[in-house]
N, C-alpha and C. Protein backbone atom coordinates (compact mmCIF):
# COMPACT_ATOMS: atom_id res chain seq x y z
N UNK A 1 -15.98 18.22 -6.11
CA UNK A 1 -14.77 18.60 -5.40
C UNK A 1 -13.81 17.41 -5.36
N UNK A 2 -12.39 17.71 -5.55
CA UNK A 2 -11.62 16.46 -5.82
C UNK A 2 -10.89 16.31 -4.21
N UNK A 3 -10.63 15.47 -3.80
CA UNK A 3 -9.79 15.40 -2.48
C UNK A 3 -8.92 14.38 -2.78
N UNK A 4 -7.51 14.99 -2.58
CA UNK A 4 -6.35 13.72 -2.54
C UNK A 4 -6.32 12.44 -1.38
N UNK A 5 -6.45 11.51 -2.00
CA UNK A 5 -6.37 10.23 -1.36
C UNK A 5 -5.49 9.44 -1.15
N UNK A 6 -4.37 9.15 -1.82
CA UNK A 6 -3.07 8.94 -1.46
C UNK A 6 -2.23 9.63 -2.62
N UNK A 7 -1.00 9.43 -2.38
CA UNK A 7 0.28 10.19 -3.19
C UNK A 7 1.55 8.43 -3.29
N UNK A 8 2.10 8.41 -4.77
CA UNK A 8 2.61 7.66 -4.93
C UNK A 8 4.13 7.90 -5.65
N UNK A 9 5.08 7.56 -5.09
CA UNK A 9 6.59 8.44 -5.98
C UNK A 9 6.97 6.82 -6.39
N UNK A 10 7.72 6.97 -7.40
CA UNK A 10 8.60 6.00 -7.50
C UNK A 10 10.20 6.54 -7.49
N UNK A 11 11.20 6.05 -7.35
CA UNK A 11 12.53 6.20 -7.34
C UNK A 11 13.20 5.29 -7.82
N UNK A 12 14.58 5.55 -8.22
CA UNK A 12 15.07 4.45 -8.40
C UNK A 12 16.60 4.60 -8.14
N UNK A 13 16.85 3.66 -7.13
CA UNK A 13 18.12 3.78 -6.54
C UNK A 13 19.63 2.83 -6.76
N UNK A 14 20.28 3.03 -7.33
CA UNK A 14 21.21 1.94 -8.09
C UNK A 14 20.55 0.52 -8.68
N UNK A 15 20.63 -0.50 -8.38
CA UNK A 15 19.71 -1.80 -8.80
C UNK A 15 18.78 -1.63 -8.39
N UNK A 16 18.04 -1.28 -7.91
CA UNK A 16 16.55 -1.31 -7.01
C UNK A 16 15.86 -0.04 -7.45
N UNK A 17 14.32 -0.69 -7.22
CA UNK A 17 13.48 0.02 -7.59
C UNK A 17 12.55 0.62 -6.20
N UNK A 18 12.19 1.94 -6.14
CA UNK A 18 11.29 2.03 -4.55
C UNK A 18 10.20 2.80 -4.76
N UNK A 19 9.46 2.47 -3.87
CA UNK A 19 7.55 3.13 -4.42
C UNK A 19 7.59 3.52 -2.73
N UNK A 20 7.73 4.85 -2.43
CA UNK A 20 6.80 5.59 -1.44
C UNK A 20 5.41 5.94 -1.78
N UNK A 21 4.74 4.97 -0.92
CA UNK A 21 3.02 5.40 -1.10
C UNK A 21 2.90 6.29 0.50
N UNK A 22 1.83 7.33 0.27
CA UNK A 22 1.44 7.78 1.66
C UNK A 22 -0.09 8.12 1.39
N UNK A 23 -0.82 7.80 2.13
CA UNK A 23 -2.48 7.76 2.27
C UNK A 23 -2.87 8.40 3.96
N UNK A 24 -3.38 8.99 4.15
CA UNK A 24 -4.23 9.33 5.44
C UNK A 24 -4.03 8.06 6.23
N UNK A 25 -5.49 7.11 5.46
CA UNK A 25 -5.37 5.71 6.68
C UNK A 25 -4.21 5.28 6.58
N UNK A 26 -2.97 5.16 5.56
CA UNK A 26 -2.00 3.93 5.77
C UNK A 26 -0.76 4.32 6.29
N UNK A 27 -0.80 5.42 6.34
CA UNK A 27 0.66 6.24 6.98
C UNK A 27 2.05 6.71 5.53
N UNK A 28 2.72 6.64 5.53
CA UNK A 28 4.01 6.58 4.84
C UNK A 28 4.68 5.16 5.01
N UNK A 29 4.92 4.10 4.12
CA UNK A 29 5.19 3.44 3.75
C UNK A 29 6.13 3.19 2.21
N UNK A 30 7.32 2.27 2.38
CA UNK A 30 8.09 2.06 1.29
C UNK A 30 8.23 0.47 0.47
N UNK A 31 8.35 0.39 -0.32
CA UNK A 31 8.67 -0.96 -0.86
C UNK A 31 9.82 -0.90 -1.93
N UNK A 32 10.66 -2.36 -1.90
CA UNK A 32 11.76 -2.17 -2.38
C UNK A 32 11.76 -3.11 -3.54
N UNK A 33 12.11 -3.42 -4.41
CA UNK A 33 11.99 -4.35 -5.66
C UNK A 33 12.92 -4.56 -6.72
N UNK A 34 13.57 -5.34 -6.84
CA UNK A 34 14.46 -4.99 -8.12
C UNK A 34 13.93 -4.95 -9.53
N UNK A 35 12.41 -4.56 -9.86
CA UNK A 35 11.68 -4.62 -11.08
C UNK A 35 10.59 -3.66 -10.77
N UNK A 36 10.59 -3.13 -12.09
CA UNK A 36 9.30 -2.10 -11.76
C UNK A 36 8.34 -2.92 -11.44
N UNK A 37 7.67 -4.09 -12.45
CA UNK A 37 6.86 -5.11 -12.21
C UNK A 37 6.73 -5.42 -11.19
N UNK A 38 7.78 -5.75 -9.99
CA UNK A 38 7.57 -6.28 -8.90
C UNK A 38 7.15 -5.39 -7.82
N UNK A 39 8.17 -3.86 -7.69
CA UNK A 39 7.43 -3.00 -6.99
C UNK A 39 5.80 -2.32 -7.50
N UNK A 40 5.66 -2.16 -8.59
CA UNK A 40 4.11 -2.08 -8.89
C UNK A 40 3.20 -2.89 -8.43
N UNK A 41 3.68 -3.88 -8.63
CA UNK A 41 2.40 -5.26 -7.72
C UNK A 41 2.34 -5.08 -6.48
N UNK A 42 3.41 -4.39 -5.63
CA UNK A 42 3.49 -4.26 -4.42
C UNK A 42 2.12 -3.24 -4.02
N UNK A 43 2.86 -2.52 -4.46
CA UNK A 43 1.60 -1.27 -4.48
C UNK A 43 0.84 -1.34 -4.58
N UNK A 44 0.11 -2.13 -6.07
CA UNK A 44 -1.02 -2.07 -6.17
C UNK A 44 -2.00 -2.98 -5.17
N UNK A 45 -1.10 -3.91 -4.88
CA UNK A 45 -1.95 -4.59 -3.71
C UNK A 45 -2.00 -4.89 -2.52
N UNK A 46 -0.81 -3.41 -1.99
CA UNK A 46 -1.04 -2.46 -0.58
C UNK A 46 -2.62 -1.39 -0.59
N UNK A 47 -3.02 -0.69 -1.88
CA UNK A 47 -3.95 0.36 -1.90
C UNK A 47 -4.93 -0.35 -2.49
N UNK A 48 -5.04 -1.73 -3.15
CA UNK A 48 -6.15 -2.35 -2.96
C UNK A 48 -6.84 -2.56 -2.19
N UNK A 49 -6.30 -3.27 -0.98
CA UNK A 49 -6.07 -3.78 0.25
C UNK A 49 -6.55 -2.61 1.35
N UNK A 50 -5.61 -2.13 1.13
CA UNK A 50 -6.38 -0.07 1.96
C UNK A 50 -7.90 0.27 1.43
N UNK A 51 -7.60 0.14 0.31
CA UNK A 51 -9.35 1.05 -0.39
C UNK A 51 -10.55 -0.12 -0.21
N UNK A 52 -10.43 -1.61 -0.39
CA UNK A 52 -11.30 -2.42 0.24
C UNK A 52 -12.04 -2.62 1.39
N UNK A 53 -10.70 -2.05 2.75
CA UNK A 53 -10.98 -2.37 4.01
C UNK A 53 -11.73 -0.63 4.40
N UNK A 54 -11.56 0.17 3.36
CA UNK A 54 -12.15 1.34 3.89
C UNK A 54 -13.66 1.52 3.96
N UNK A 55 -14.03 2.13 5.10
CA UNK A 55 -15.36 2.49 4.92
C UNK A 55 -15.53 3.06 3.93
N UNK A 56 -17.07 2.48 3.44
CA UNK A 56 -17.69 3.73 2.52
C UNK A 56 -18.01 5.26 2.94
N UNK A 57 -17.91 6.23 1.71
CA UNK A 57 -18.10 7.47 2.22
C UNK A 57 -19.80 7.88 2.54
């Protein structure tokens, strides 16, 4: 059985780049970046950071 665990959009708004992540534990959260590169790193090591500190199932 698959269960969604977080949801990730990217946008992109004149110069800037933005990553809405939303997860159960982490709430709705945004990050702003003027590089995909830079908002991706963001991310990835917001839901690192989330999935580390989570209990195991």
């Amino acid at each position: 059985m698959e269960e969604l665990i977080c949801s990730v959009e990217f946008l992109k708004g004149g110069r800037e780049l933005f990553a809405r992540v939303s997860s159960e534990a982490g709430g709705v959260r945004e990050y702003r970046a003027p590089t995909s590169d830079e908002v991706i790193d963001l991310v990835i090591n917001d839901l690192q950071e989330e999935f580390e500190s989570a209990p195991a199932a």
